[in-house]
Protein backbone atom coordinates (compact mmCIF):
# COMPACT_ATOMS: atom_id res chain seq x y z
CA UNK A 1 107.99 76.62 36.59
CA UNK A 2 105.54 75.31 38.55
CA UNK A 3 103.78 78.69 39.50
CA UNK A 4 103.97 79.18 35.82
CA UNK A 5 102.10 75.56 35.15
CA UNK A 6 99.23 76.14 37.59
CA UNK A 7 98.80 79.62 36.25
CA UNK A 8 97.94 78.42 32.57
CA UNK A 9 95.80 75.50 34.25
CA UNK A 10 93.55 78.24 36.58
CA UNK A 11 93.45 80.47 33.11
CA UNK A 12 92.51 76.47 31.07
CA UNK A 13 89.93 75.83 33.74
CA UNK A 14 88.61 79.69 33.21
CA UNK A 15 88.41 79.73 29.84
CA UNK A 16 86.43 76.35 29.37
CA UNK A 17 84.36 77.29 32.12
CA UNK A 18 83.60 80.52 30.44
CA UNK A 19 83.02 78.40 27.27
CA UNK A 20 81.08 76.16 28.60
CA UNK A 21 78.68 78.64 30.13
CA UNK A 22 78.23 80.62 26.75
CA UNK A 23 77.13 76.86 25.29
CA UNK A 24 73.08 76.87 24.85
CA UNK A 25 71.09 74.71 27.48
């Protein structure tokens, strides 16, 4: 459950980094 948790939070923490890096400026 817990591997499970901190899975979705590393793919969270990729996705709005990857969102946040497509963002102008």
């Amino acid at each position: 459950s817990f591997r499970f948790n901190n899975h979705l939070v590393d793919v969270c923490k990729q996705v709005v980094a990857n969102f946040g890096a497509s963002l102008p400026g």
